[in-house]
N, C-alpha and C. Protein backbone atom coordinates (compact mmCIF):
# COMPACT_ATOMS: atom_id res chain seq x y z
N UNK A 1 0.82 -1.19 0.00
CA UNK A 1 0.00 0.00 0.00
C UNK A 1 0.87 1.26 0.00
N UNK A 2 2.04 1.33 0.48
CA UNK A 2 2.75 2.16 1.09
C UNK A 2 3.35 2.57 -0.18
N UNK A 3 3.62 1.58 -1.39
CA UNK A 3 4.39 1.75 -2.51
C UNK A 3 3.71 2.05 -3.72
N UNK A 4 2.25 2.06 -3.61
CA UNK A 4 1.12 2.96 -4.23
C UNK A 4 1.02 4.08 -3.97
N UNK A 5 0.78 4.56 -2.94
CA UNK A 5 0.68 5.92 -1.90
C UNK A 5 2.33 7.01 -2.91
N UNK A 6 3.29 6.08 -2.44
CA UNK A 6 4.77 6.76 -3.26
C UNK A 6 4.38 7.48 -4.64
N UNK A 7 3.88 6.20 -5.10
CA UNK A 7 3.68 6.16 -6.87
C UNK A 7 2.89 7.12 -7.16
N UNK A 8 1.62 7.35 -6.70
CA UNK A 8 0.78 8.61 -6.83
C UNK A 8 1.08 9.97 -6.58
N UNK A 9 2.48 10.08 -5.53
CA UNK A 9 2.84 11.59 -4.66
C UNK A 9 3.51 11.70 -5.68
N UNK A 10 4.58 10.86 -6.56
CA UNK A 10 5.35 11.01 -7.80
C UNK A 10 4.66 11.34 -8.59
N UNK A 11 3.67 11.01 -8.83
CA UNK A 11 2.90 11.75 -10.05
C UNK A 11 2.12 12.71 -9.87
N UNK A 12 1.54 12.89 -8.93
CA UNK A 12 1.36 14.03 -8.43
C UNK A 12 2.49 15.10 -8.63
N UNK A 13 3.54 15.02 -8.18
CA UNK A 13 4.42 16.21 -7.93
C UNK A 13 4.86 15.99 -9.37
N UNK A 14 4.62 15.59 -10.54
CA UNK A 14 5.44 15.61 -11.58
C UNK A 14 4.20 16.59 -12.30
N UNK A 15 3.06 15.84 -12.20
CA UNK A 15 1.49 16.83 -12.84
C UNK A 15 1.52 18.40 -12.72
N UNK A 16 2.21 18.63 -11.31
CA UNK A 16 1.96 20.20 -10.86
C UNK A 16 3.32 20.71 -11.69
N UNK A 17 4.64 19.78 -11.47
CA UNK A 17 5.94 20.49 -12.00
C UNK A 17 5.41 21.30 -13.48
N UNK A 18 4.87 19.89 -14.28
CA UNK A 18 4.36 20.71 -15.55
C UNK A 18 3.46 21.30 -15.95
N UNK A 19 2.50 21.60 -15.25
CA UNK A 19 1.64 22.68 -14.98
C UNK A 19 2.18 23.96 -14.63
N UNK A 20 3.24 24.14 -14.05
CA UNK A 20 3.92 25.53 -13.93
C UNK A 20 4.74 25.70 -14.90
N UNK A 21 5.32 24.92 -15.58
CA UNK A 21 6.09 25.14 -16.76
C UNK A 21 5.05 25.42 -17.79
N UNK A 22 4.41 25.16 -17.77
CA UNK A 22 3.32 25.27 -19.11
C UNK A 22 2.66 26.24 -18.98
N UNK A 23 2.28 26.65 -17.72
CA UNK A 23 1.80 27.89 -17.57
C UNK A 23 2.54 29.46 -17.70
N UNK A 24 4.07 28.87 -17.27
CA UNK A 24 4.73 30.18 -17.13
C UNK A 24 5.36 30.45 -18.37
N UNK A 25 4.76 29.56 -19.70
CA UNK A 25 4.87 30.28 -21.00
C UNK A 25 3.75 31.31 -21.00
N UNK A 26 2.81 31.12 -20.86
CA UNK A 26 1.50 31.91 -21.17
C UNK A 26 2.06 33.19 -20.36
N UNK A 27 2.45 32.92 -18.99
CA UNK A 27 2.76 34.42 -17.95
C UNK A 27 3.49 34.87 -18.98
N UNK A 28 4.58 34.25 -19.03
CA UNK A 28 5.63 35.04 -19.23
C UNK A 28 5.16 35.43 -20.49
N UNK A 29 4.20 35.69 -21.31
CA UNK A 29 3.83 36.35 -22.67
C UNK A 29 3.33 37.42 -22.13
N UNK A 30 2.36 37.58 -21.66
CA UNK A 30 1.42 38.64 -20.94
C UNK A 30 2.47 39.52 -20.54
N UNK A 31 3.16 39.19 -19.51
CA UNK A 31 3.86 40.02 -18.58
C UNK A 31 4.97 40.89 -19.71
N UNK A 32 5.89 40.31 -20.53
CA UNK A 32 6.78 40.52 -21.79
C UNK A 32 5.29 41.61 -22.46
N UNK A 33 4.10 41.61 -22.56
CA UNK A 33 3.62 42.31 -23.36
C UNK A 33 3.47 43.42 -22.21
N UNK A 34 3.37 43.16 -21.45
CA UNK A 34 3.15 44.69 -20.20
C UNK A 34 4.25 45.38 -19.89
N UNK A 35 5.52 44.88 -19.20
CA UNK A 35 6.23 45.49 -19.27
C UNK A 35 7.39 45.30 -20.16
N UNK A 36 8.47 46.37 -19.48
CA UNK A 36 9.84 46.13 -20.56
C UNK A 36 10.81 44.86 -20.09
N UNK A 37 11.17 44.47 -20.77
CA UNK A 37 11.92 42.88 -21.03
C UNK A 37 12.94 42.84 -19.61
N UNK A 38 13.31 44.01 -19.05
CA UNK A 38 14.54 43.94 -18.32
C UNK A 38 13.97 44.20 -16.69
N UNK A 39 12.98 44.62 -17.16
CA UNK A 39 12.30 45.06 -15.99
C UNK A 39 11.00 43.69 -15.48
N UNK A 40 10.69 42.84 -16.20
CA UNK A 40 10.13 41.54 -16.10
C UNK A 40 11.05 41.07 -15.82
N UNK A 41 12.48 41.11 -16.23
CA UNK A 41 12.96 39.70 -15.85
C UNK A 41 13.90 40.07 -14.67
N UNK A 42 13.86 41.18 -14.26
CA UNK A 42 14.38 41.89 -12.92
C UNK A 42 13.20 41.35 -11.33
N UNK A 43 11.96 41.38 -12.14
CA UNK A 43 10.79 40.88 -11.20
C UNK A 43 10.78 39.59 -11.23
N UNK A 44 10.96 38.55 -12.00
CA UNK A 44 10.89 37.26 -12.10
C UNK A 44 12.43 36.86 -11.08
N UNK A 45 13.31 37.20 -11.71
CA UNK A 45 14.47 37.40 -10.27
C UNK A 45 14.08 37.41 -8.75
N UNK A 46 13.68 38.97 -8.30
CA UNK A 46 12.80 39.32 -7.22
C UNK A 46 12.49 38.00 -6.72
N UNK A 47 11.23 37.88 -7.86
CA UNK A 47 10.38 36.55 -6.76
C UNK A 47 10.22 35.21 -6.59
N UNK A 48 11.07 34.75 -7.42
CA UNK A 48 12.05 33.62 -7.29
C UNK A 48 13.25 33.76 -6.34
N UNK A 49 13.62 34.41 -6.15
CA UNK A 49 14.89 34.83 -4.70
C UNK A 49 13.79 35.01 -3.73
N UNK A 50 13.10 35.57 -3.81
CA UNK A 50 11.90 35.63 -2.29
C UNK A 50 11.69 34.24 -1.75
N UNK A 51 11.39 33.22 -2.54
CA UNK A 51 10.87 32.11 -2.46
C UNK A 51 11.88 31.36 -2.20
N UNK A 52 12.92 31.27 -2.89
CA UNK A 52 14.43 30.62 -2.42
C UNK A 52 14.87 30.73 -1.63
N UNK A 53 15.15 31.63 -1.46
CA UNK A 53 16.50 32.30 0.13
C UNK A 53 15.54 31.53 1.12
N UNK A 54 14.48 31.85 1.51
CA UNK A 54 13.92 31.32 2.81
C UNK A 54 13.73 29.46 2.75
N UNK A 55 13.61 29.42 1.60
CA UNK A 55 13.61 27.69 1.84
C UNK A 55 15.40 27.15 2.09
N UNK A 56 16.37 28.01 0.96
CA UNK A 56 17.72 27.84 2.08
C UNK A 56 17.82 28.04 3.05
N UNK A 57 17.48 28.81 3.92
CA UNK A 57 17.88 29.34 5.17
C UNK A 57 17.31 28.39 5.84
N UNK A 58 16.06 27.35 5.60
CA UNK A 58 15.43 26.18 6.54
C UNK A 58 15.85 25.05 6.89
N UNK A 59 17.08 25.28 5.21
CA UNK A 59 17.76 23.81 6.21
C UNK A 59 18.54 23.85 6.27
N UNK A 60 19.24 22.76 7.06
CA UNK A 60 20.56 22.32 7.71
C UNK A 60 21.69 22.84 6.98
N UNK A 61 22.32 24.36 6.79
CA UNK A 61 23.28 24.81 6.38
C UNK A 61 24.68 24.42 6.85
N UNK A 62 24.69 23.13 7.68
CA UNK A 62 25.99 22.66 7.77
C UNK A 62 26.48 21.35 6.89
N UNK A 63 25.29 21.04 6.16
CA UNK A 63 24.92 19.98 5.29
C UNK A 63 25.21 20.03 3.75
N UNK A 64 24.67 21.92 3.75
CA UNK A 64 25.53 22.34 2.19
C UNK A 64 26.78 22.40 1.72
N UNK A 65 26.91 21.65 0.80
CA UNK A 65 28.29 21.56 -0.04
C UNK A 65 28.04 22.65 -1.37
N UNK A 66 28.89 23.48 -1.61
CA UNK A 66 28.94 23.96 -2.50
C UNK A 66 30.44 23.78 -3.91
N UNK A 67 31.32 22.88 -3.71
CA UNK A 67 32.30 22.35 -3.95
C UNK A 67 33.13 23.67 -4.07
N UNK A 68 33.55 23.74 -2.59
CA UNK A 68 34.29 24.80 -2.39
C UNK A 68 35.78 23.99 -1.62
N UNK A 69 35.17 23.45 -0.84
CA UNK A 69 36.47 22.65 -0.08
C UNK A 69 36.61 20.94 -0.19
């Protein structure tokens, strides 16, 4: 049961992955028709770093490797 339950959260999380990809052609048309090109993709920056930084900062930053050492 447990290895059904898996199989469905996998497809699940794969359904939504491409649902935002597919969608953020359509945004990203609209938005490219509203504003200027540098200034969309200055905001798409923005709020993708909004959303990032705080999910880094949640975990275990003694765990990150960045192949530095």
């Amino acid at each position: 049961m447990s290895n059904l339950n898996e199989k469905r959260a996998a497809y699940l999380k794969i359904t939504v992955a491409m649902a935002i990809v597919g969608s953020s052609v359509v945004i990203g048309k609209l938005v490219i028709a509203s504003f200027p090109i540098f200034l969309a993709s200055e905001l798409r920056f923005i709020i993708s770093s909004v959303i990032l930084v705080p999910l880094l900062l949640m975990k275990d930053l003694s765990n990150l490797n960045f192949g530095l050492f």
